[in-house]
Protein backbone atom coordinates (compact mmCIF):
# COMPACT_ATOMS: atom_id res chain seq x y z
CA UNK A 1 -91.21 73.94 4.18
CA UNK A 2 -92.33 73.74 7.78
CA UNK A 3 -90.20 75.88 10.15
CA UNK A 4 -90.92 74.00 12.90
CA UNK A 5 -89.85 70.63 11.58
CA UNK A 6 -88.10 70.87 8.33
CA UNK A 7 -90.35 69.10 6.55
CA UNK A 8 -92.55 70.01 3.48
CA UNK A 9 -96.13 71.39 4.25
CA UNK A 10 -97.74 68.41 2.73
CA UNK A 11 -95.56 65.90 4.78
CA UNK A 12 -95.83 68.10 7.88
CA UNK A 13 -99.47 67.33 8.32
CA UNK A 14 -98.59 63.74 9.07
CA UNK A 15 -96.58 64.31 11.82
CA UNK A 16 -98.65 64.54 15.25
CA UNK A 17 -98.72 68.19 16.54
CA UNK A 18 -98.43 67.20 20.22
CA UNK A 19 -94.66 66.21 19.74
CA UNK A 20 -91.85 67.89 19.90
CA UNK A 21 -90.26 67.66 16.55
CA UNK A 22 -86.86 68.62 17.05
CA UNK A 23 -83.89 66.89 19.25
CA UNK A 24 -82.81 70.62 20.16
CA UNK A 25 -85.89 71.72 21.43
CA UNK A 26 -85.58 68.56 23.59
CA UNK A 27 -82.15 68.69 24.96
CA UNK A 28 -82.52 72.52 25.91
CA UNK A 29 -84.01 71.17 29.30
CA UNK A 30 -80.85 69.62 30.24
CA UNK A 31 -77.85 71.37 31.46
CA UNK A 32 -74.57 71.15 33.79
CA UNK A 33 -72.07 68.87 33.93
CA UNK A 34 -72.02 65.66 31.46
CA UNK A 35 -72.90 63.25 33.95
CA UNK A 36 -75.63 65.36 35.32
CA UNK A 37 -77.60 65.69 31.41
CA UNK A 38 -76.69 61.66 31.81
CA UNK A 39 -78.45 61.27 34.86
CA UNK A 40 -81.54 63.55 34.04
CA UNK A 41 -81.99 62.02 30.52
CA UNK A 42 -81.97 58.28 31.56
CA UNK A 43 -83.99 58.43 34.94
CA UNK A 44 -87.81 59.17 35.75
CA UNK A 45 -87.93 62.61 37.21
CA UNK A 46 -90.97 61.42 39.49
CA UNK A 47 -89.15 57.94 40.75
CA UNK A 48 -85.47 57.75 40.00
CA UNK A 49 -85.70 54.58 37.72
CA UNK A 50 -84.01 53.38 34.44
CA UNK A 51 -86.22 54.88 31.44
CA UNK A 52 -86.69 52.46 28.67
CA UNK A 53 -86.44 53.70 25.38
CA UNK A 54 -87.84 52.81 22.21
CA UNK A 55 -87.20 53.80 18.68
CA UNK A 56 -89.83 53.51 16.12
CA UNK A 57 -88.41 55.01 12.22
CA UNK A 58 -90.33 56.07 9.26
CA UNK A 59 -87.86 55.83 6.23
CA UNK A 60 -90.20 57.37 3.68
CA UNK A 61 -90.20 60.46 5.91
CA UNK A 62 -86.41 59.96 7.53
CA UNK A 63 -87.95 60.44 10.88
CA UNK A 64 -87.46 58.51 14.18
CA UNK A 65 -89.19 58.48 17.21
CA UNK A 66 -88.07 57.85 20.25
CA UNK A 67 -90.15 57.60 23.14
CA UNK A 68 -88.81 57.26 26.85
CA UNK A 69 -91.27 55.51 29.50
CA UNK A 70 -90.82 54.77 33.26
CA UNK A 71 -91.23 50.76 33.94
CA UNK A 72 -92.03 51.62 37.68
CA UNK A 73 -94.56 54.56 36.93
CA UNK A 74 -96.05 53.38 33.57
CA UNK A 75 -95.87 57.17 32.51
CA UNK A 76 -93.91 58.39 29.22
CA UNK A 77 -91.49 60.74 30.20
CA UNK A 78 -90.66 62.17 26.05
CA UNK A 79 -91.36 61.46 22.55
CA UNK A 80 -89.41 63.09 20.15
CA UNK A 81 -88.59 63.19 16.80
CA UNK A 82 -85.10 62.69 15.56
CA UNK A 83 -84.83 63.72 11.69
CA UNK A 84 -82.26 61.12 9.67
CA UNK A 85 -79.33 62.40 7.69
């Protein structure tokens, strides 16, 4: 098993190294008040706008990714990976 990402050292290799693999490890930037995580994981940190998200699963593997981009930027803010139950 990979420690990083729960998965088995053969699947692991599949999985592109420059994401972060875990939800936690994600969220752990985000603290305060509910509203305030709200309001820093929907928005652009450079512009203020509405993030659109998209979701993109791998059944085989039970892995989603989501990835968050700025319309007004063109940047993408995140891309993590969210492992299914």
């Amino acid at each position: 098993m990979n420690e990083r990402n729960g998965l088995p050292a053969d699947d692991a290799a599949d999985v592109p190294s420059d994401l972060p693999t875990d939800a936690a490890e994600s969220m752990a930037q985000f603290f305060g008040n509910p509203k305030d995580v709200m309001d820093k994981y929907s928005h652009c940190t450079l512009c203020g706008a509405n993030l659109h998200f998209s979701h993109v699963t791998d059944f085989y593997r039970n892995l989603t990714q989501e990835t968050a981009k700025c319309p007004e930027c063109g940047i993408k803010i995140r891309r993590v990976m969210h492992r299914l139950q």
